[in-house]
PDB file of N, CA and C in Angstrom:
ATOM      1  N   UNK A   1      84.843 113.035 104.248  1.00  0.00           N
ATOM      2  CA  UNK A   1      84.986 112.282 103.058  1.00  0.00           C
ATOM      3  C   UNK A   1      86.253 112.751 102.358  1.00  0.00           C
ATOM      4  N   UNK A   2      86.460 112.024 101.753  1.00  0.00           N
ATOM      5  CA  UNK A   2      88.005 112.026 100.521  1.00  0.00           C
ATOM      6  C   UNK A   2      87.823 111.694  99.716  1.00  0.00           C
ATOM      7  N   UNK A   3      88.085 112.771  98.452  1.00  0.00           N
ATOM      8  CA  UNK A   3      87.738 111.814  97.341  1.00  0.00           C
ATOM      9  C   UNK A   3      89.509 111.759  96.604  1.00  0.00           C
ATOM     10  N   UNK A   4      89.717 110.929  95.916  1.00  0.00           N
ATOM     11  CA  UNK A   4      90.869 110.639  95.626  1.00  0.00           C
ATOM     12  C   UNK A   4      91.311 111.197  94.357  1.00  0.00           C
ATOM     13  N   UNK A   5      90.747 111.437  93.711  1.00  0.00           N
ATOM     14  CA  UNK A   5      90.903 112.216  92.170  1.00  0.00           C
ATOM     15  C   UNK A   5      90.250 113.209  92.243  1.00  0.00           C
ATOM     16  N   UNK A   6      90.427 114.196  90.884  1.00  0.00           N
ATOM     17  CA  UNK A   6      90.114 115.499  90.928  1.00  0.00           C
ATOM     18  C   UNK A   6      88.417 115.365  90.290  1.00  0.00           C
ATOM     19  N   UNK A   7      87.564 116.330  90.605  1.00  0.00           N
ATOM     20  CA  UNK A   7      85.935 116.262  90.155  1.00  0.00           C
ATOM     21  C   UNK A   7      85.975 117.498  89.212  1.00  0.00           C
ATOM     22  N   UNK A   8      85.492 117.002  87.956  1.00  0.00           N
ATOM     23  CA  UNK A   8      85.395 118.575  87.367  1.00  0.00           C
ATOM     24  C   UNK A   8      84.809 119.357  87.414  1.00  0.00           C
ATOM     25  N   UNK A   9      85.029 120.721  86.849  1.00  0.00           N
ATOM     26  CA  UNK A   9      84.129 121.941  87.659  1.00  0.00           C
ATOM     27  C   UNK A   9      82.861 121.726  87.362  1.00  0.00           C
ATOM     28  N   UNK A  10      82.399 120.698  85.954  1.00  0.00           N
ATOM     29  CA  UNK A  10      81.567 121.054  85.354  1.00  0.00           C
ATOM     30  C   UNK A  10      80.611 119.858  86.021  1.00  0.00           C
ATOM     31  N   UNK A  11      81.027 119.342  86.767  1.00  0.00           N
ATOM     32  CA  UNK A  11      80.058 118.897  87.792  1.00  0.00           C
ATOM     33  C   UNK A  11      79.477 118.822  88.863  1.00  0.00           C
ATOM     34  N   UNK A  12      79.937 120.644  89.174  1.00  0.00           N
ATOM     35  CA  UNK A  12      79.792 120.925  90.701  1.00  0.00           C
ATOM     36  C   UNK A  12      78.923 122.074  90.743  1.00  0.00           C
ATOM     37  N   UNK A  13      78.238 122.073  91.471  1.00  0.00           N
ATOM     38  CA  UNK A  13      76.898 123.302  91.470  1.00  0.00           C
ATOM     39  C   UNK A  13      77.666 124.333  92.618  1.00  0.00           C
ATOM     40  N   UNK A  14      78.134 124.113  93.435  1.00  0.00           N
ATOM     41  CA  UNK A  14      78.765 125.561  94.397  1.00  0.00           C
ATOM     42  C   UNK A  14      79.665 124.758  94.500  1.00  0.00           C
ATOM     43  N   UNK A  15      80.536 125.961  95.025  1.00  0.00           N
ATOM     44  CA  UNK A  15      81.931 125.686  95.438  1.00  0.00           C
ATOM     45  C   UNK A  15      82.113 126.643  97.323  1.00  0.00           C
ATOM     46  N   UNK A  16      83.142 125.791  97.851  1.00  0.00           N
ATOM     47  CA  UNK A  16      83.156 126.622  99.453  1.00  0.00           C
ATOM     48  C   UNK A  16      84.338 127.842  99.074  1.00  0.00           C
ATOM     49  N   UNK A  17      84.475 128.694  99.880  1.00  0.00           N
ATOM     50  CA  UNK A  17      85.608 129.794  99.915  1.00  0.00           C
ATOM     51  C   UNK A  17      85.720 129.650 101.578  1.00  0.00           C
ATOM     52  N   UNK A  18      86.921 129.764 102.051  1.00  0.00           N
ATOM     53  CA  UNK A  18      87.165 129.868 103.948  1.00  0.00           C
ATOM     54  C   UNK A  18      87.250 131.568 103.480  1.00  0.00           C
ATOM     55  N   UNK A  19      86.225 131.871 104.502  1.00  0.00           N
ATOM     56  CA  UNK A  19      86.257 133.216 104.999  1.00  0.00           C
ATOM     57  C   UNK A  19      87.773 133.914 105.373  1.00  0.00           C
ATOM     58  N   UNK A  20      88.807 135.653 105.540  1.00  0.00           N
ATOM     59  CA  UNK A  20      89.758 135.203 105.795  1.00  0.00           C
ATOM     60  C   UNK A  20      90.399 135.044 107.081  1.00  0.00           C
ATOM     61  N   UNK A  21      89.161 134.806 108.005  1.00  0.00           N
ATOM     62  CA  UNK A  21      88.992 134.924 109.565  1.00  0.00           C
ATOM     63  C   UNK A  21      89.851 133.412 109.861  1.00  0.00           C
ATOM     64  N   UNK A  22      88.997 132.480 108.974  1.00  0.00           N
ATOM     65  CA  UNK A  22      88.893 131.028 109.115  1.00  0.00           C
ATOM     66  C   UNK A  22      90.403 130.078 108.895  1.00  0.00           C
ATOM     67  N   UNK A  23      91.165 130.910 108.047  1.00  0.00           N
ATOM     68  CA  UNK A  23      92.242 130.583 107.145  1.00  0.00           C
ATOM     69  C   UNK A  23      93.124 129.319 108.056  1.00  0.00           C
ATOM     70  N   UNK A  24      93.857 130.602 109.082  1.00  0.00           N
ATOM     71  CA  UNK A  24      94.653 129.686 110.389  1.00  0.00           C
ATOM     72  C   UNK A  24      93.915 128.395 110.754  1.00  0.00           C
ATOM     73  N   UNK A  25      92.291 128.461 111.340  1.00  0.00           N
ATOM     74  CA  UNK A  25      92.260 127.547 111.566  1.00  0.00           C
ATOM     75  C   UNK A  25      91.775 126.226 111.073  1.00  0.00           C
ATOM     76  N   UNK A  26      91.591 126.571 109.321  1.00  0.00           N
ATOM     77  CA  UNK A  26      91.650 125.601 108.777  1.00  0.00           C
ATOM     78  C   UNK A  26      92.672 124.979 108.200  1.00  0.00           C
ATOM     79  N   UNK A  27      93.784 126.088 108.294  1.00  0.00           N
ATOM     80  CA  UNK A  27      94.692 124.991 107.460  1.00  0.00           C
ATOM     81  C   UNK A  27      95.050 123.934 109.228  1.00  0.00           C
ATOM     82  N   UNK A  28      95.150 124.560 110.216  1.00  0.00           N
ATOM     83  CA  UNK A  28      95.386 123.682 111.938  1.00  0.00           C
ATOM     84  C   UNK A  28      94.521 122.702 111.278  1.00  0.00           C
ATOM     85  N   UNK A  29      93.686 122.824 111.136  1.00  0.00           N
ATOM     86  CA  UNK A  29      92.309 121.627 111.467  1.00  0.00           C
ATOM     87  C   UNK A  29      92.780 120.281 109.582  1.00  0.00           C
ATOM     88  N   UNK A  30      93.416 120.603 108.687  1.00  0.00           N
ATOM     89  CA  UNK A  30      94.086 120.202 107.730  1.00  0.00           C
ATOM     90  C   UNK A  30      94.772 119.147 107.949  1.00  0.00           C
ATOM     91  N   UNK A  31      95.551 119.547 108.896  1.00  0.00           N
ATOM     92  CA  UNK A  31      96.732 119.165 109.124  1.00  0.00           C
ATOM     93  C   UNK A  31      96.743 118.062 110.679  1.00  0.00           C
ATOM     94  N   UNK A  32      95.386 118.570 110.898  1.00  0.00           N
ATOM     95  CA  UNK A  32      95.210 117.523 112.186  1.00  0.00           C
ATOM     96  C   UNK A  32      94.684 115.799 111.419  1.00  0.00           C
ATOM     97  N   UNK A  33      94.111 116.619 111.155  1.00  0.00           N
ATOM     98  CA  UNK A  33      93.093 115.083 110.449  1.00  0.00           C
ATOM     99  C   UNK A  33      93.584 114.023 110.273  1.00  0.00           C
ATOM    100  N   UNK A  34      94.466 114.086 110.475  1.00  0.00           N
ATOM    101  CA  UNK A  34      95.079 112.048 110.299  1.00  0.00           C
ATOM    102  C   UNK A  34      95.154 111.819 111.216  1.00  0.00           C
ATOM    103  N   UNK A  35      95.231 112.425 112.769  1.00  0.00           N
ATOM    104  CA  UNK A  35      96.036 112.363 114.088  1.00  0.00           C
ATOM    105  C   UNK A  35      94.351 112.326 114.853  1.00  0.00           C
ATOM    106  N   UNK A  36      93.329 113.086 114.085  1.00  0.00           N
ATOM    107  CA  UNK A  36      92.153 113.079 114.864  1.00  0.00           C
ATOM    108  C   UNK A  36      91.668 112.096 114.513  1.00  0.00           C
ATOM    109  N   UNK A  37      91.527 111.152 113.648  1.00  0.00           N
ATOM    110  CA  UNK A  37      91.312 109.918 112.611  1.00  0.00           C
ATOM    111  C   UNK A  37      91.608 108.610 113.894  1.00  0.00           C
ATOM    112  N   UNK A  38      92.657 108.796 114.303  1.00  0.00           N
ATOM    113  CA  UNK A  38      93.416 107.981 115.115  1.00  0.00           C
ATOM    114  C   UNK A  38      92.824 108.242 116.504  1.00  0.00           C
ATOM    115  N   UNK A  39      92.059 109.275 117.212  1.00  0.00           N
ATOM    116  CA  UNK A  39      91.651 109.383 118.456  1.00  0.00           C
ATOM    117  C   UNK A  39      92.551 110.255 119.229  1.00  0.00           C
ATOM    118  N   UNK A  40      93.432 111.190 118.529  1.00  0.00           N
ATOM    119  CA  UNK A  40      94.109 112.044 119.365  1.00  0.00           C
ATOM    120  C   UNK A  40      93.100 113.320 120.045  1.00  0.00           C
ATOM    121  N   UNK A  41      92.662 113.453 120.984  1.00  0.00           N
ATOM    122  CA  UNK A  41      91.973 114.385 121.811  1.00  0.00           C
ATOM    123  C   UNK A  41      92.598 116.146 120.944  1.00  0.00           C
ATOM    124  N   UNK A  42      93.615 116.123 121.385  1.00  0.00           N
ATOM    125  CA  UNK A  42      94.054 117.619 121.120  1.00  0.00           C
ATOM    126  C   UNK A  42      93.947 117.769 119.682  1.00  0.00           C
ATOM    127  N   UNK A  43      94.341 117.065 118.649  1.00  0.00           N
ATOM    128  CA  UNK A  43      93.768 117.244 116.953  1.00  0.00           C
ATOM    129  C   UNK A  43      92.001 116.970 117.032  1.00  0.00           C
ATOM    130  N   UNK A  44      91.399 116.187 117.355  1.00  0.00           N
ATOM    131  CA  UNK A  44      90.016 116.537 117.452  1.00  0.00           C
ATOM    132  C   UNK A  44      89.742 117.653 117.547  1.00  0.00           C
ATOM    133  N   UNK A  45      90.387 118.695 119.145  1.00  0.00           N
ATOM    134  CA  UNK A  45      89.674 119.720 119.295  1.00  0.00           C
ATOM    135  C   UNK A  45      90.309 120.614 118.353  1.00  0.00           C
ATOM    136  N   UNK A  46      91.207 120.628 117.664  1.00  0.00           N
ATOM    137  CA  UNK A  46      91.564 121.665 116.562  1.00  0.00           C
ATOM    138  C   UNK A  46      90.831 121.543 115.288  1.00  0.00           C
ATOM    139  N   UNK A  47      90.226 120.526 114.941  1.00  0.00           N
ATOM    140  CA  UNK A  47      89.494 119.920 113.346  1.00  0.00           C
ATOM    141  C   UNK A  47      88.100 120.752 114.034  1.00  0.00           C
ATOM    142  N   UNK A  48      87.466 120.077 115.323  1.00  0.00           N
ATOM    143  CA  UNK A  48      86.167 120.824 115.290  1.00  0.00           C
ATOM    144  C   UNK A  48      86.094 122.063 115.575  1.00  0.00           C
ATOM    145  N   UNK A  49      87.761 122.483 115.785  1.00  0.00           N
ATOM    146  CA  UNK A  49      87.429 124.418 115.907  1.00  0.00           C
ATOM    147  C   UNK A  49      87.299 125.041 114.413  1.00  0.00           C
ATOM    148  N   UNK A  50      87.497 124.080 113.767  1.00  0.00           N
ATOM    149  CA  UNK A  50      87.348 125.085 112.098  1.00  0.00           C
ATOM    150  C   UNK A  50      85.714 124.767 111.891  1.00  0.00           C
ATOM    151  N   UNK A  51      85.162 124.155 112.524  1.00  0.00           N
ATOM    152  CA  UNK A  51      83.617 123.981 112.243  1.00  0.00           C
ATOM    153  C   UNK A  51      83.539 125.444 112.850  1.00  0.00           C
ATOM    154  N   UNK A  52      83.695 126.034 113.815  1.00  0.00           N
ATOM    155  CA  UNK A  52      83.410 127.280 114.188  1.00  0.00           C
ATOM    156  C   UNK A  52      82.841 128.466 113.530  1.00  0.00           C
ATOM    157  N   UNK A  53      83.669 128.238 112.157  1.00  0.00           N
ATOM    158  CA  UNK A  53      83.479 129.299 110.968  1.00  0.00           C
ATOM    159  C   UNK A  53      82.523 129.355 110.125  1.00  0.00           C
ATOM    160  N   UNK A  54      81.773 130.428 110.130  1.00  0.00           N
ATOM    161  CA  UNK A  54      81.264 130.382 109.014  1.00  0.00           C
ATOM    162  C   UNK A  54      81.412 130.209 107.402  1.00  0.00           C
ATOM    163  N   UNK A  55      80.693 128.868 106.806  1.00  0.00           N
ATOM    164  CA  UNK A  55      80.660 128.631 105.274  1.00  0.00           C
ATOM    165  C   UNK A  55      80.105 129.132 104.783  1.00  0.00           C
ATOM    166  N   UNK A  56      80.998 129.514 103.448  1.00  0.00           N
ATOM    167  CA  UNK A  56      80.997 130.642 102.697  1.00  0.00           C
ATOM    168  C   UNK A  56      80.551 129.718 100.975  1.00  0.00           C
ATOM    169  N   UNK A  57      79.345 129.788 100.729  1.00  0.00           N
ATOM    170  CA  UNK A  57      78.893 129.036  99.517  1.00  0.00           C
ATOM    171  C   UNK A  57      78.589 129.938  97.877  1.00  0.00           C
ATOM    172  N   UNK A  58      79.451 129.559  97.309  1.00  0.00           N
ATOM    173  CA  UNK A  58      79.137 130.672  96.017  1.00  0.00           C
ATOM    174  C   UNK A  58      78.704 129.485  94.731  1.00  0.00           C
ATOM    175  N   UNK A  59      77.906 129.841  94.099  1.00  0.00           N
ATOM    176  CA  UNK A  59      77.355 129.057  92.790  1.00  0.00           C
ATOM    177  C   UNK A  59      78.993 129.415  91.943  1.00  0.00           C
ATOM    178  N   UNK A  60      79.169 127.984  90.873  1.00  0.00           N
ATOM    179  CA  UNK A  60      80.006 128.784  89.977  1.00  0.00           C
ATOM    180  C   UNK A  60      80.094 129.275  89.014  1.00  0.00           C
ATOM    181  N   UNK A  61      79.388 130.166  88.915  1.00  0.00           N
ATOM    182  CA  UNK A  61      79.264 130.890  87.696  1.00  0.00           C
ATOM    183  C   UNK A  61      79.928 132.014  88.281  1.00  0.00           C
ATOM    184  N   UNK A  62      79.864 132.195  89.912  1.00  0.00           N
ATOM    185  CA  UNK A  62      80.949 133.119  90.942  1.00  0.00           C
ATOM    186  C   UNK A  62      81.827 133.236  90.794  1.00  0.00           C
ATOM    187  N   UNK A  63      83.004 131.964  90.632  1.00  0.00           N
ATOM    188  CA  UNK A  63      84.573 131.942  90.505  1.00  0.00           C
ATOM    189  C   UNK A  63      84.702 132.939  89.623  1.00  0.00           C
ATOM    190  N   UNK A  64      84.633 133.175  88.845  1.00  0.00           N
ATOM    191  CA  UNK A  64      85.219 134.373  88.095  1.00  0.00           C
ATOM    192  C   UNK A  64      85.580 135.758  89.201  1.00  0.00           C
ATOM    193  N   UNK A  65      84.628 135.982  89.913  1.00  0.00           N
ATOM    194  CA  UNK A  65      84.551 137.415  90.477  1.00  0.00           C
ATOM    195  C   UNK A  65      85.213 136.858  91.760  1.00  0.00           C
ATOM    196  N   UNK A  66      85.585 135.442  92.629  1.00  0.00           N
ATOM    197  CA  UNK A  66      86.392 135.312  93.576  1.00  0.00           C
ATOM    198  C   UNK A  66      87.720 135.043  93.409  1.00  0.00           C
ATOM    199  N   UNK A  67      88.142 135.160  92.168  1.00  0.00           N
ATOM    200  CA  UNK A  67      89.505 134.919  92.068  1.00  0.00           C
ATOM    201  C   UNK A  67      90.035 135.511  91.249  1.00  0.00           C
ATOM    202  N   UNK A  68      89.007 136.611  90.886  1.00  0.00           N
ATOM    203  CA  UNK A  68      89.682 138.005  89.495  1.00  0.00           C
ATOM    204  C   UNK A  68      89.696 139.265  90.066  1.00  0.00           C
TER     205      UNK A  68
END
């Protein structure tokens, strides 16, 4: 999904963090997504290698302590 505008914080119950294992291959898997959209084989298999990783779910009342 895409959402096209920004959602405010104050309507979001958790927020994700990429582990910093995950980083590389999410920003790969980022950057594939228009090309896997289209049926390119080799960006597919880079988008579903960031499924690989474990999600990392923090309530936000968290952000404070993940980004201070």
């Amino acid at each position: 999904m895409r959402i096209a505008a920004a959602v405010p914080l104050k309507k979001a119950a958790a927020v994700h963090v990429d582990a910093d294992d995950a980083e590389a291959d999410v920003t790969a898997a980022a950057a594939a997504l228009g090309a896997a959209d289209h049926g390119v084989d080799d960006a597919q298999f880079t988008v579903d290698g960031a499924e690989d990783h474990e999600l990392l779910w923090y309530g936000v009342q968290e952000i404070p302590n993940l980004i201070g």
